[in-house]
C-alpha atoms as a PDB file:
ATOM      1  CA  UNK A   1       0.000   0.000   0.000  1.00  0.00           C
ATOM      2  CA  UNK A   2       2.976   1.950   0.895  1.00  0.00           C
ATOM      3  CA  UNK A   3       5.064   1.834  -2.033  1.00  0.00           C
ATOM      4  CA  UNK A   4       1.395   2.428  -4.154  1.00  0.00           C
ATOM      5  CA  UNK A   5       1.336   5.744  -2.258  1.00  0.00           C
ATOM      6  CA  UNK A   6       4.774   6.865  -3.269  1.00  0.00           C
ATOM      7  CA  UNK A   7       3.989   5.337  -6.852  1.00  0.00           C
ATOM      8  CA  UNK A   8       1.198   7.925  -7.050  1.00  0.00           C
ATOM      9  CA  UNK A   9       3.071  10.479  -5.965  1.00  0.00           C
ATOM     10  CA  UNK A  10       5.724  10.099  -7.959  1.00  0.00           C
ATOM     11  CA  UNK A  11       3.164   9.985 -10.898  1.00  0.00           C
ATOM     12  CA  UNK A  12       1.987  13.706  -9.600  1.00  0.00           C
ATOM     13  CA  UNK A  13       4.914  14.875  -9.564  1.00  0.00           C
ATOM     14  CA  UNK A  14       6.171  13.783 -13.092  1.00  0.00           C
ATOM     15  CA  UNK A  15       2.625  15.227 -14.669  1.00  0.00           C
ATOM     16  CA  UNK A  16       3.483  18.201 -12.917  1.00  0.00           C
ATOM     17  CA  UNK A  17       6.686  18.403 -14.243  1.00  0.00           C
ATOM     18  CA  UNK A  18       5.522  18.176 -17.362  1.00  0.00           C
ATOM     19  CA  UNK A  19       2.576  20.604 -17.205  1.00  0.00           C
ATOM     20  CA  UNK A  20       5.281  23.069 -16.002  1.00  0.00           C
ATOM     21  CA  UNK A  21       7.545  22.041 -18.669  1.00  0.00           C
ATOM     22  CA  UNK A  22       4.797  22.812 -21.457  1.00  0.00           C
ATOM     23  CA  UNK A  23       3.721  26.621 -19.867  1.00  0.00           C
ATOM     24  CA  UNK A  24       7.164  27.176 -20.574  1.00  0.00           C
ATOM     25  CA  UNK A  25       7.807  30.736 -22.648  1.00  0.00           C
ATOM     26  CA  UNK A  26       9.621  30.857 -25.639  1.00  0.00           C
ATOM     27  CA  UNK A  27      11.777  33.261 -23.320  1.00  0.00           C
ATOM     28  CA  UNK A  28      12.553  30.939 -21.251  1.00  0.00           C
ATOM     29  CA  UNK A  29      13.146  28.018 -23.828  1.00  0.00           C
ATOM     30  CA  UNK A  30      14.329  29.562 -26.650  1.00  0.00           C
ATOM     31  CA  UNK A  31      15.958  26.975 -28.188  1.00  0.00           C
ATOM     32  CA  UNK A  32      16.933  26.771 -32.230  1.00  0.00           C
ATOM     33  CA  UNK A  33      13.906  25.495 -34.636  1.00  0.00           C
ATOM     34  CA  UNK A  34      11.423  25.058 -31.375  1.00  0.00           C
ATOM     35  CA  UNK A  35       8.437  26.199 -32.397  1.00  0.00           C
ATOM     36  CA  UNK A  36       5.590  28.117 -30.228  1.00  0.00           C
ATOM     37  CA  UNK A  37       2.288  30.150 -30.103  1.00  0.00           C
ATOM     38  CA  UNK A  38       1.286  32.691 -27.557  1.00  0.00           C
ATOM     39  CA  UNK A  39      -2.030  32.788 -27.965  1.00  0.00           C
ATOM     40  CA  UNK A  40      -5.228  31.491 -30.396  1.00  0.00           C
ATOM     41  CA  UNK A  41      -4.868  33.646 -33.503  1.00  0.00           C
ATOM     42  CA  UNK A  42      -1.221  34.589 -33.132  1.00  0.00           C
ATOM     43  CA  UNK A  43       1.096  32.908 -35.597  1.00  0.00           C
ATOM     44  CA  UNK A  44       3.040  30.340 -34.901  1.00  0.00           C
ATOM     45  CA  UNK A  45       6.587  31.023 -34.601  1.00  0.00           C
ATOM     46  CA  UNK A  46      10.324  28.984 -35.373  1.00  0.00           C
ATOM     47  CA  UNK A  47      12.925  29.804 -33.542  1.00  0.00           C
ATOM     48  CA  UNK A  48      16.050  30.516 -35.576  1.00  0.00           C
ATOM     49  CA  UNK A  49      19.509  30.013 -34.213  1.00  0.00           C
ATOM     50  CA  UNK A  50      22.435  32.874 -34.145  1.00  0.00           C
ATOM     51  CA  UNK A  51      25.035  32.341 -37.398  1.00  0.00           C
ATOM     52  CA  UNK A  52      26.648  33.975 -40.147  1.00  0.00           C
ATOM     53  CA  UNK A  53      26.309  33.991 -43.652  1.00  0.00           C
ATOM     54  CA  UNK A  54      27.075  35.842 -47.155  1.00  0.00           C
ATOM     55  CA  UNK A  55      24.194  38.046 -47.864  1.00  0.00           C
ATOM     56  CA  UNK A  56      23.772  39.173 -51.602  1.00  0.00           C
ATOM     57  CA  UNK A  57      24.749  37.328 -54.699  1.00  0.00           C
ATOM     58  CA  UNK A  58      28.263  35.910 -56.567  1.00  0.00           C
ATOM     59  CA  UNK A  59      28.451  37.722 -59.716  1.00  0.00           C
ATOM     60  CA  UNK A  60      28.239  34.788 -61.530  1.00  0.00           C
ATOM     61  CA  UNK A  61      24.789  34.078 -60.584  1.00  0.00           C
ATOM     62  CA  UNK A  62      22.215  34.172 -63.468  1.00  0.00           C
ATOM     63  CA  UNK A  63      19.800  37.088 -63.133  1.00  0.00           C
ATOM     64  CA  UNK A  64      21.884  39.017 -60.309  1.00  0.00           C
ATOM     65  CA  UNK A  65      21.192  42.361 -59.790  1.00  0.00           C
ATOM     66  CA  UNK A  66      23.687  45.368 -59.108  1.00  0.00           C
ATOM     67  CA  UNK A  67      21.967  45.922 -55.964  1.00  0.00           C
ATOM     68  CA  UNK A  68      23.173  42.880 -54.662  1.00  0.00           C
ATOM     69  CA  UNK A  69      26.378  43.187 -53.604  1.00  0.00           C
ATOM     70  CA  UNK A  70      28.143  40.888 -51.213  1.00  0.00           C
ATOM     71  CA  UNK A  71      28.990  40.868 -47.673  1.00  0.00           C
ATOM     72  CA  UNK A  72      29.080  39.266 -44.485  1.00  0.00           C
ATOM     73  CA  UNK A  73      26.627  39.050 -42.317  1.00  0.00           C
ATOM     74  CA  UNK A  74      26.768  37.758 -38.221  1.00  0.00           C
ATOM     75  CA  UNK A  75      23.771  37.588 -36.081  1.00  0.00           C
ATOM     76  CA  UNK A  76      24.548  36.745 -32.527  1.00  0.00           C
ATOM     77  CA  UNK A  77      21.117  36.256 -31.024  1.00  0.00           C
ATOM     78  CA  UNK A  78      18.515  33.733 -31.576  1.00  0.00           C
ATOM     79  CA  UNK A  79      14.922  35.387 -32.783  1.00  0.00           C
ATOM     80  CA  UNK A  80      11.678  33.976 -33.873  1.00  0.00           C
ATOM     81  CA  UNK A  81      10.301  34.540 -37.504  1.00  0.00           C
ATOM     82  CA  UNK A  82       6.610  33.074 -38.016  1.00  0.00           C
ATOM     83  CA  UNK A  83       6.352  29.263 -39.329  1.00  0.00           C
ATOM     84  CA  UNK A  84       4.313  31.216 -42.788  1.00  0.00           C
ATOM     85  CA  UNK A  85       3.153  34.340 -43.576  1.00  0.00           C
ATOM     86  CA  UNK A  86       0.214  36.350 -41.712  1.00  0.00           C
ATOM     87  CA  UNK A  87      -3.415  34.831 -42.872  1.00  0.00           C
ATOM     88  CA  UNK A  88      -6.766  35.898 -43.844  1.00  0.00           C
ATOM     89  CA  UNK A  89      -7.617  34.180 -40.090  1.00  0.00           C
ATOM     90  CA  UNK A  90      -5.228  36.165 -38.411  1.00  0.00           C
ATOM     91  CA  UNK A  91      -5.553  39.288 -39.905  1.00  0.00           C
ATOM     92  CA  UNK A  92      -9.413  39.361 -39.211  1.00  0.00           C
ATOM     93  CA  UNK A  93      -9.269  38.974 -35.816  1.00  0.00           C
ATOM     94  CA  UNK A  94      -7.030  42.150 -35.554  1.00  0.00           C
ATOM     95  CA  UNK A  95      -9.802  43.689 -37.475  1.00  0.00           C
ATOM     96  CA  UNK A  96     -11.991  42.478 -35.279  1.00  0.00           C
ATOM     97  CA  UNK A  97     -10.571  43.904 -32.476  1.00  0.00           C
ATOM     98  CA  UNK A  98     -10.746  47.482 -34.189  1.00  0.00           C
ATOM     99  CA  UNK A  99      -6.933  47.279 -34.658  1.00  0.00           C
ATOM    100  CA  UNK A 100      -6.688  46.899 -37.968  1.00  0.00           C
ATOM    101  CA  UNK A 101      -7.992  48.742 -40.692  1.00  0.00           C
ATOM    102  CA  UNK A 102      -9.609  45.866 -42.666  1.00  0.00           C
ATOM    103  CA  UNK A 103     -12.322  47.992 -44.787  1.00  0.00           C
ATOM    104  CA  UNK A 104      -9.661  50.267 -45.760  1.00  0.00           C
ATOM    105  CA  UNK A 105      -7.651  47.349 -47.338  1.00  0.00           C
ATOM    106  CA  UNK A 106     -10.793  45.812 -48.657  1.00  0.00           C
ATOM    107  CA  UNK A 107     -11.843  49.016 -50.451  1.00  0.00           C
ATOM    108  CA  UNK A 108      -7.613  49.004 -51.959  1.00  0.00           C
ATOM    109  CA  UNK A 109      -7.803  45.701 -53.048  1.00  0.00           C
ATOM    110  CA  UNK A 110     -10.748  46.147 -55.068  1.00  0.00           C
ATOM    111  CA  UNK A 111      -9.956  49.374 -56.557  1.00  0.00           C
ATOM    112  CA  UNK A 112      -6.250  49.227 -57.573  1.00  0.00           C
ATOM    113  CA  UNK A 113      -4.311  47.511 -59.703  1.00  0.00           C
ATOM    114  CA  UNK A 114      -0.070  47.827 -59.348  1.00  0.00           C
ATOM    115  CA  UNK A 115      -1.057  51.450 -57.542  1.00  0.00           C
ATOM    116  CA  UNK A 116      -3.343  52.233 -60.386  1.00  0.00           C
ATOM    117  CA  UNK A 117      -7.411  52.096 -60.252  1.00  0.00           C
ATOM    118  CA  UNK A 118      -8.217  49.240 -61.571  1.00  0.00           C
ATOM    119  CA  UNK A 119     -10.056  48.505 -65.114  1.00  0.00           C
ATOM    120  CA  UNK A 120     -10.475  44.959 -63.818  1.00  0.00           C
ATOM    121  CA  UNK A 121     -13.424  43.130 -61.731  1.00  0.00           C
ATOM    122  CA  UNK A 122     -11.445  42.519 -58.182  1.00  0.00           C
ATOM    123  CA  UNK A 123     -11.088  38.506 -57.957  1.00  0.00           C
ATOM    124  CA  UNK A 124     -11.647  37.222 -54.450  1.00  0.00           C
ATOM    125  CA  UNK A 125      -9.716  33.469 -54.370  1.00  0.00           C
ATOM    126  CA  UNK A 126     -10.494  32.562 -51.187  1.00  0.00           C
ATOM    127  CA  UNK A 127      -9.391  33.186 -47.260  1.00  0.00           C
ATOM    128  CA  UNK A 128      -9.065  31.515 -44.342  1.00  0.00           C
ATOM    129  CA  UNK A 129      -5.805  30.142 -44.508  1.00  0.00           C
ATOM    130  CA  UNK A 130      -4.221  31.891 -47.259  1.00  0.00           C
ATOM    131  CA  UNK A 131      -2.032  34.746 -47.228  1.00  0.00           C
ATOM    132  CA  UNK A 132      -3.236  38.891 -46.550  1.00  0.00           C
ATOM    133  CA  UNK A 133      -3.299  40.475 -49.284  1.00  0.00           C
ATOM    134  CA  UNK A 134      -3.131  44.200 -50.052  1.00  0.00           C
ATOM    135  CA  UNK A 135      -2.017  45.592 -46.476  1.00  0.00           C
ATOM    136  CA  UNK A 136       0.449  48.705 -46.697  1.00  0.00           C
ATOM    137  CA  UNK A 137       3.943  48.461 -44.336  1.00  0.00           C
ATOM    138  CA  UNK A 138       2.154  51.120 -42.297  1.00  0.00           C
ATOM    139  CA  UNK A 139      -0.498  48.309 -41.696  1.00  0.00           C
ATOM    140  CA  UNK A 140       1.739  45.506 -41.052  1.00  0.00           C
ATOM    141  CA  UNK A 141       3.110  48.057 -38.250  1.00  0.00           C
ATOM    142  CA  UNK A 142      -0.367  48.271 -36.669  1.00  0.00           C
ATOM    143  CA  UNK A 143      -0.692  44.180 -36.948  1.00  0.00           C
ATOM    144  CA  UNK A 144       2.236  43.906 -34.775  1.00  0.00           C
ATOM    145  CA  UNK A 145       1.316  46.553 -32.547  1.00  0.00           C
ATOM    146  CA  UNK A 146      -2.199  43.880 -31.978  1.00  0.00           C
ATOM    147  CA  UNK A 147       0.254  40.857 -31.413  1.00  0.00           C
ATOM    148  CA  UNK A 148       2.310  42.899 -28.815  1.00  0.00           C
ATOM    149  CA  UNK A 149      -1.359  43.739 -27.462  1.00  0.00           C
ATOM    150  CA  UNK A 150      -2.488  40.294 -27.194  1.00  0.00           C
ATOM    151  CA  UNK A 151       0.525  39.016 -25.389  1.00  0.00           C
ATOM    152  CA  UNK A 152       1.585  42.115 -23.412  1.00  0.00           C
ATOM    153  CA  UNK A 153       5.656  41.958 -24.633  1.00  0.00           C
ATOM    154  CA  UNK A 154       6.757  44.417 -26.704  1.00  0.00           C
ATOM    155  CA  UNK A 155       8.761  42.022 -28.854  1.00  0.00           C
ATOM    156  CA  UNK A 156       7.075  41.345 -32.010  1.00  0.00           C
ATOM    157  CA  UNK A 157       8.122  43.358 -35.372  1.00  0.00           C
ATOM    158  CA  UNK A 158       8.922  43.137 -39.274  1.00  0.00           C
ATOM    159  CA  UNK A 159      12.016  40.983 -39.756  1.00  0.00           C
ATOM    160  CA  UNK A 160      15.026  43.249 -40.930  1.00  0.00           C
ATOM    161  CA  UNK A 161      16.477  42.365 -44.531  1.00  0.00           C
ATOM    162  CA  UNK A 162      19.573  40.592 -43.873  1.00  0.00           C
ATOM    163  CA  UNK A 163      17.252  38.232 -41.342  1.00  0.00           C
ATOM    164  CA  UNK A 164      14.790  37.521 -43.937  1.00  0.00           C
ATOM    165  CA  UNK A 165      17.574  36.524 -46.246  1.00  0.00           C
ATOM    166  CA  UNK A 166      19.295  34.996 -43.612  1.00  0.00           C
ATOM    167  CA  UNK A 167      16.233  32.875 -42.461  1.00  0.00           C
ATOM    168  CA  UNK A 168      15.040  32.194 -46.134  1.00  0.00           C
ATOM    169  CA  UNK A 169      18.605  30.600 -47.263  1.00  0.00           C
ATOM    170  CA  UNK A 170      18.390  28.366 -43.842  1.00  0.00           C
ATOM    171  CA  UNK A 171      22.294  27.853 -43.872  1.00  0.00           C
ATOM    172  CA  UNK A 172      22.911  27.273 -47.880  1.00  0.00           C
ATOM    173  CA  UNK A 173      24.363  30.055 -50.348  1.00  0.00           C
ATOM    174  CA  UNK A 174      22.495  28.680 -53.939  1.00  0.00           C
ATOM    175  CA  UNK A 175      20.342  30.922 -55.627  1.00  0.00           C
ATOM    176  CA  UNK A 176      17.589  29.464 -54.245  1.00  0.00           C
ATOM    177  CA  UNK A 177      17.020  27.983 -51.243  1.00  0.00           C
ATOM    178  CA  UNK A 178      16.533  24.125 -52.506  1.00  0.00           C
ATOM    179  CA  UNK A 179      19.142  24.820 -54.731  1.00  0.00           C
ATOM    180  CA  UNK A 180      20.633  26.782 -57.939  1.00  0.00           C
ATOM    181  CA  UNK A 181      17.261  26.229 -60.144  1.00  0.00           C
ATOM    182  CA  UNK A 182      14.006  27.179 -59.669  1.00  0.00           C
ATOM    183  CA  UNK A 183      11.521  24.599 -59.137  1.00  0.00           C
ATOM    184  CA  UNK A 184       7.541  24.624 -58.958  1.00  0.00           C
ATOM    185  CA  UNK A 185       8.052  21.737 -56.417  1.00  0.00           C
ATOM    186  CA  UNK A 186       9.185  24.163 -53.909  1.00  0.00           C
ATOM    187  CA  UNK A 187       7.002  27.464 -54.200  1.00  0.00           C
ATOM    188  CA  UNK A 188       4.441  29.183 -56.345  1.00  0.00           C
ATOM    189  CA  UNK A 189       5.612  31.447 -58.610  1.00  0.00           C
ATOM    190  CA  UNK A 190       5.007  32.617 -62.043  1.00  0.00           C
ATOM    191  CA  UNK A 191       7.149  32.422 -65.517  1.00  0.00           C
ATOM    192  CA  UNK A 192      10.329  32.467 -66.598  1.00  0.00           C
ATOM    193  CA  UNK A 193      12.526  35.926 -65.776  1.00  0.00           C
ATOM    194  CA  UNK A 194      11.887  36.178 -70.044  1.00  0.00           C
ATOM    195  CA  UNK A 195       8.524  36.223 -70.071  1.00  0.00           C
ATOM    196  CA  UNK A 196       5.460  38.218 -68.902  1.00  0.00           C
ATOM    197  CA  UNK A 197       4.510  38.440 -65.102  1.00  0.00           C
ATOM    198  CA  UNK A 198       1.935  35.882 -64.347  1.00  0.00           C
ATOM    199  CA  UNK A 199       1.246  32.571 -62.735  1.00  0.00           C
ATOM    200  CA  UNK A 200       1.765  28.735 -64.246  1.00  0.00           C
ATOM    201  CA  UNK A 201       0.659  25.768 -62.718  1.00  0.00           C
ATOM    202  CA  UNK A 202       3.626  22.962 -62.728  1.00  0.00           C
ATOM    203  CA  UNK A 203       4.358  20.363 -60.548  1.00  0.00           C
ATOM    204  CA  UNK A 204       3.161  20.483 -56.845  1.00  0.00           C
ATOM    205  CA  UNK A 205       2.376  24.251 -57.841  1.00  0.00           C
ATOM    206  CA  UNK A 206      -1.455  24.025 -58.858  1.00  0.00           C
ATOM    207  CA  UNK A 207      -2.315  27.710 -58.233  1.00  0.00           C
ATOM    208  CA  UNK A 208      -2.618  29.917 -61.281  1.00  0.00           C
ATOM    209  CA  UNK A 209      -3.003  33.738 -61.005  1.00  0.00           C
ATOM    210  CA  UNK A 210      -3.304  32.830 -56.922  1.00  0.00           C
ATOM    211  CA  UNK A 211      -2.337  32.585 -53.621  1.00  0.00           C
ATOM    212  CA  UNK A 212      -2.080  29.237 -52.423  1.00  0.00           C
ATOM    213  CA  UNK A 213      -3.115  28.019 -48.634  1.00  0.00           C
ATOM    214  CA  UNK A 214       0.491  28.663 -46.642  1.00  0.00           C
ATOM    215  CA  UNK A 215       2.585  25.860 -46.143  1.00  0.00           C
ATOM    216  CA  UNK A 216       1.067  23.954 -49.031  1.00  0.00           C
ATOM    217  CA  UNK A 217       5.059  23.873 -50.195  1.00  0.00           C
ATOM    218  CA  UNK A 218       8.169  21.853 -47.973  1.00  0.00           C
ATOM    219  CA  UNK A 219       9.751  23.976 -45.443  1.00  0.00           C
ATOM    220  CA  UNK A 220      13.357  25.000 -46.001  1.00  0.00           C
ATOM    221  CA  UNK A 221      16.295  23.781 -43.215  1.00  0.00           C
ATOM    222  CA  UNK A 222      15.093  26.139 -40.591  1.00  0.00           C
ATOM    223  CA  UNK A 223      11.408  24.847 -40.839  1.00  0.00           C
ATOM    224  CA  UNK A 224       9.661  27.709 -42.339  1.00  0.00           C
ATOM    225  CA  UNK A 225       7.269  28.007 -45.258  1.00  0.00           C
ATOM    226  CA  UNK A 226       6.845  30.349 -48.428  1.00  0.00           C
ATOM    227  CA  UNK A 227      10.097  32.138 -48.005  1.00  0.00           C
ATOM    228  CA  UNK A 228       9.642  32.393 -51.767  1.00  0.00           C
ATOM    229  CA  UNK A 229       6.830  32.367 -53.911  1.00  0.00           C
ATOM    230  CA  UNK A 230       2.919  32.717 -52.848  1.00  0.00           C
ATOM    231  CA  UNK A 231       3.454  36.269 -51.892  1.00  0.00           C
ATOM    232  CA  UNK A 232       5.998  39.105 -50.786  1.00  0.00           C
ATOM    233  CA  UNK A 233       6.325  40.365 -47.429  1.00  0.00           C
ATOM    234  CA  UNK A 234       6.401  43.714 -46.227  1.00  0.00           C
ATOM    235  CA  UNK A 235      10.022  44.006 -43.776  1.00  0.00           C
ATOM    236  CA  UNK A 236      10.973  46.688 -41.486  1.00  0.00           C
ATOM    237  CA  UNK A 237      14.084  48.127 -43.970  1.00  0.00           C
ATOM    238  CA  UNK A 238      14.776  52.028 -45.594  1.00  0.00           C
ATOM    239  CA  UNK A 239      16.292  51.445 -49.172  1.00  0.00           C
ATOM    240  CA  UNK A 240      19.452  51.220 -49.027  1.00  0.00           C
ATOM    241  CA  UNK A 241      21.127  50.872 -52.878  1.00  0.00           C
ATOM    242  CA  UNK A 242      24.763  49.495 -52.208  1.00  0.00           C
ATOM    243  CA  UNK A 243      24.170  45.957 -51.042  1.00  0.00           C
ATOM    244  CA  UNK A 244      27.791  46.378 -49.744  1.00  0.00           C
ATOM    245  CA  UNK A 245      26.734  48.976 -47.090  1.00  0.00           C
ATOM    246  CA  UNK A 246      24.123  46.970 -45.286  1.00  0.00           C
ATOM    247  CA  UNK A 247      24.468  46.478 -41.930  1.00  0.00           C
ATOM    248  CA  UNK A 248      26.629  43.081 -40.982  1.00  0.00           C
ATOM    249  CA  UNK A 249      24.935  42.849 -37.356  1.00  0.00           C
ATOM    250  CA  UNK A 250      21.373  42.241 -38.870  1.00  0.00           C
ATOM    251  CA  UNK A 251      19.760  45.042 -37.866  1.00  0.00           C
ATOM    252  CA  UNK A 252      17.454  46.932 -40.003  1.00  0.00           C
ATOM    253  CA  UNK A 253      18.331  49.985 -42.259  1.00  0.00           C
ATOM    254  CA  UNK A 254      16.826  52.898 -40.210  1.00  0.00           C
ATOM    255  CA  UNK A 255      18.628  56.140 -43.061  1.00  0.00           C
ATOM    256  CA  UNK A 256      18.629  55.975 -46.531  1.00  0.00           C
ATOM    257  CA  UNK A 257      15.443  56.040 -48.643  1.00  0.00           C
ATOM    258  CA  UNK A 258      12.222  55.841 -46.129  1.00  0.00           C
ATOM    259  CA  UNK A 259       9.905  57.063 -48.759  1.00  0.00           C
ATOM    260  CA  UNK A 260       9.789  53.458 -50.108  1.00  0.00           C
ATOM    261  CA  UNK A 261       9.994  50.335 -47.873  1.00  0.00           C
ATOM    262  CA  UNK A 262      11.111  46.398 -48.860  1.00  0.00           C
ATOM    263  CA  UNK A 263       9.688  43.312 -49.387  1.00  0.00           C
ATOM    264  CA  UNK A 264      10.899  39.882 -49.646  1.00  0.00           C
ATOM    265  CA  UNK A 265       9.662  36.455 -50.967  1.00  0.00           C
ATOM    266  CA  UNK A 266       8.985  36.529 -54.687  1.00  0.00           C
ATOM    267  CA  UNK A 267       5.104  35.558 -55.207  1.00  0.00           C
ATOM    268  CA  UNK A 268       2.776  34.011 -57.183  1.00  0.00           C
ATOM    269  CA  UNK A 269       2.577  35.833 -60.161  1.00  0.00           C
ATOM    270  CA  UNK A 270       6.400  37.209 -60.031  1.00  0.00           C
ATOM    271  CA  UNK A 271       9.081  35.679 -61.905  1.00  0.00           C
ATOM    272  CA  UNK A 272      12.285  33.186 -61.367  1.00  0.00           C
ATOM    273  CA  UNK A 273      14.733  36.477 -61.071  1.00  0.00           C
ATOM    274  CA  UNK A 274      12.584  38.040 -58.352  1.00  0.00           C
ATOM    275  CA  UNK A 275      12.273  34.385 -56.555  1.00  0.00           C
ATOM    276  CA  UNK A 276      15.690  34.084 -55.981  1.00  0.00           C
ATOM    277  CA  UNK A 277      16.663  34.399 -51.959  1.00  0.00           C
ATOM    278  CA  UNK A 278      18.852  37.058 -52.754  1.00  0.00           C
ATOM    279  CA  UNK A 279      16.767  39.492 -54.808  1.00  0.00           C
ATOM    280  CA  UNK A 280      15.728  42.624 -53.399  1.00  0.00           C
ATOM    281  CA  UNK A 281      12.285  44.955 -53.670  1.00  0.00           C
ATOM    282  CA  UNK A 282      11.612  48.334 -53.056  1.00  0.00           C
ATOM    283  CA  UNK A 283       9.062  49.681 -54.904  1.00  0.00           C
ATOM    284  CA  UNK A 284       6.486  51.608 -52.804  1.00  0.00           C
ATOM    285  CA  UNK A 285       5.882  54.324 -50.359  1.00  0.00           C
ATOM    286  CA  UNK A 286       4.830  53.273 -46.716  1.00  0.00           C
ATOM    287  CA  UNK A 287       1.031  53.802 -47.075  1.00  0.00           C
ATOM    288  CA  UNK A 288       0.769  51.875 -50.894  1.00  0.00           C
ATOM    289  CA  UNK A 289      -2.087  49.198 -50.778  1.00  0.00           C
ATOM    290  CA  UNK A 290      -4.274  46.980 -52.682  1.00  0.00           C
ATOM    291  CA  UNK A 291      -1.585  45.056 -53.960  1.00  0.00           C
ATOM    292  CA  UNK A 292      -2.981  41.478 -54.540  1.00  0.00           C
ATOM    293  CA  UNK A 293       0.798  39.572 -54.081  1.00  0.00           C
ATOM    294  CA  UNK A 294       1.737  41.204 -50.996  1.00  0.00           C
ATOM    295  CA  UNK A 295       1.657  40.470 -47.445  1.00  0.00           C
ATOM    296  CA  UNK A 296       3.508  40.163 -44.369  1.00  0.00           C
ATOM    297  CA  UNK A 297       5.508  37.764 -42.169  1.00  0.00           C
ATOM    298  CA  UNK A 298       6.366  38.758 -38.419  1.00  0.00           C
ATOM    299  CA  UNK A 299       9.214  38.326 -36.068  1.00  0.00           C
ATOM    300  CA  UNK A 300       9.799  38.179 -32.369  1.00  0.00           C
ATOM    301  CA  UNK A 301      12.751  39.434 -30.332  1.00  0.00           C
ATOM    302  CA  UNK A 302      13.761  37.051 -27.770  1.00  0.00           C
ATOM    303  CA  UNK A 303      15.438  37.574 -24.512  1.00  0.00           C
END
């Protein structure tokens, strides 16, 4: 009876142990490629471990642009970059919690087109689970303003450049991140860099003109999903022409050119050039939405 009464407790303490163990904070855990979610609509985030790497392209790589100079790059702290970009879901329920602006970006998206009004009949392809669409970098600010809300740490942002590149190669230095060709396997994405901008359906890539649910593709070596292809992603950076001159510590480019702000990721109607991990794109102003191929992807600071 005795040694059933120590069994038990011994069982209580061990589920204990590992309730404990399991209300653990990222903060506290922290550890490269764990993965974690603070609360029901926030995002699910990788950690990604400290390292260096070459950001830019070799010269000799086929569609390089001058912009794209090489250096090195050494992050010495581990941070969190969500699993796949910010959803329909997620974006919603900031809406919903008169956060974000979503009739503003619903009126952009259906009266635009590339910054332009549009002469077109606005498509709606679905939500849910796919990617936002049409949010400016000014909303993308107020989106992470709601997930600093909702868990009450000022530690989520926009990734910096060099940490989206860094996070999108996932340790290799090929143009692309499964390796030097492009592949509709591995992302959706449009043509070839020769031809006109629009989607193809090829291999595991079955969405045309479209976004495509996120993770529908295989993760890259850190574990995270539509680096490239399905849409680009708003980051925190100023423009910043030499590629030679960007910081080496990972921060973001805070000088420069703020009128326009970058995005990363290639999408689904962009071409093989612009889905290569070390292409660059800065195009528009802060406020600029309605754009149907761009989104946003988040990050978290960790102690």
């Amino acid at each position: 009876m005795k040694r059933l009464l120590m069994g038990s407790k011994m069982m209580t303490v061990i589920i204990l142990c590992l309730m404990a163990g399991s209300a653990m904070s990222a903060d506290e855990t922290g550890r490269a490629g764990e993965n974690f979610k603070e609360c029901s609509m926030c995002p699910e985030m990788v950690v990604i471990p400290s390292g260096t790497f070459i950001m830019g392209s070799p010269e000799t790589e086929k569609y390089r642009e001058n912009d794209e100079g090489q250096h090195k790059v050494t992050i010495t702290y581990s941070f969190a970059v969500s699993k796949a970009p910010i959803t329909w879901d997620q974006w919603e329920a900031c809406a919903r919690d008169a956060m974000c602006d979503g009739q503003a970006v619903e009126t952009a998206l259906r009266r635009e087109n590339q910054g332009k009004p549009s002469t077109q009949e606005y498509v709606d392809y679905g939500r849910g689970n796919r990617p936002v669409i049409g949010i400016s970098w000014w909303d993308a600010q107020v989106f992470v303003g709601w997930l600093n809300k909702k868990t009450g740490k000022d530690q989520y942002r926009l990734l910096s450049e060099s940490e989206y590149e860094y996070a999108a190669r996932a340790g290799t230095a090929t143009a692309y991140w499964w390796g030097s060709e492009p592949s509709h396997e591995y992302a959706n994405y449009g043509r070839e860099a020769d031809q006109e901008l629009g989607g193809i359906a090829e291999g595991r890539d079955i969405w045309i003109d479209e976004t495509s649910p996120v993770c529908s593709f295989p993760v890259n070596g850190f574990g995270l999903c539509d680096m490239a292809g399905n849409v680009y992603q708003w980051i925190e950076d100023c423009y910043e022409e030499d590629g030679k001159k960007l910081p080496a510590d990972g921060s973001a480019v805070k000088s420069g050119n703020c009128n326009v702000r970058g995005f990363r990721g290639n999408s689904f109607m962009s071409d093989t050039k612009s889905l290569r991990s070390a292409n660059r794109a800065f195009v528009y102003s802060p406020d600029a939405r309605g754009r149907s191929y761009l989104g946003i992807r988040v990050a978290k600071t960790l102690d």
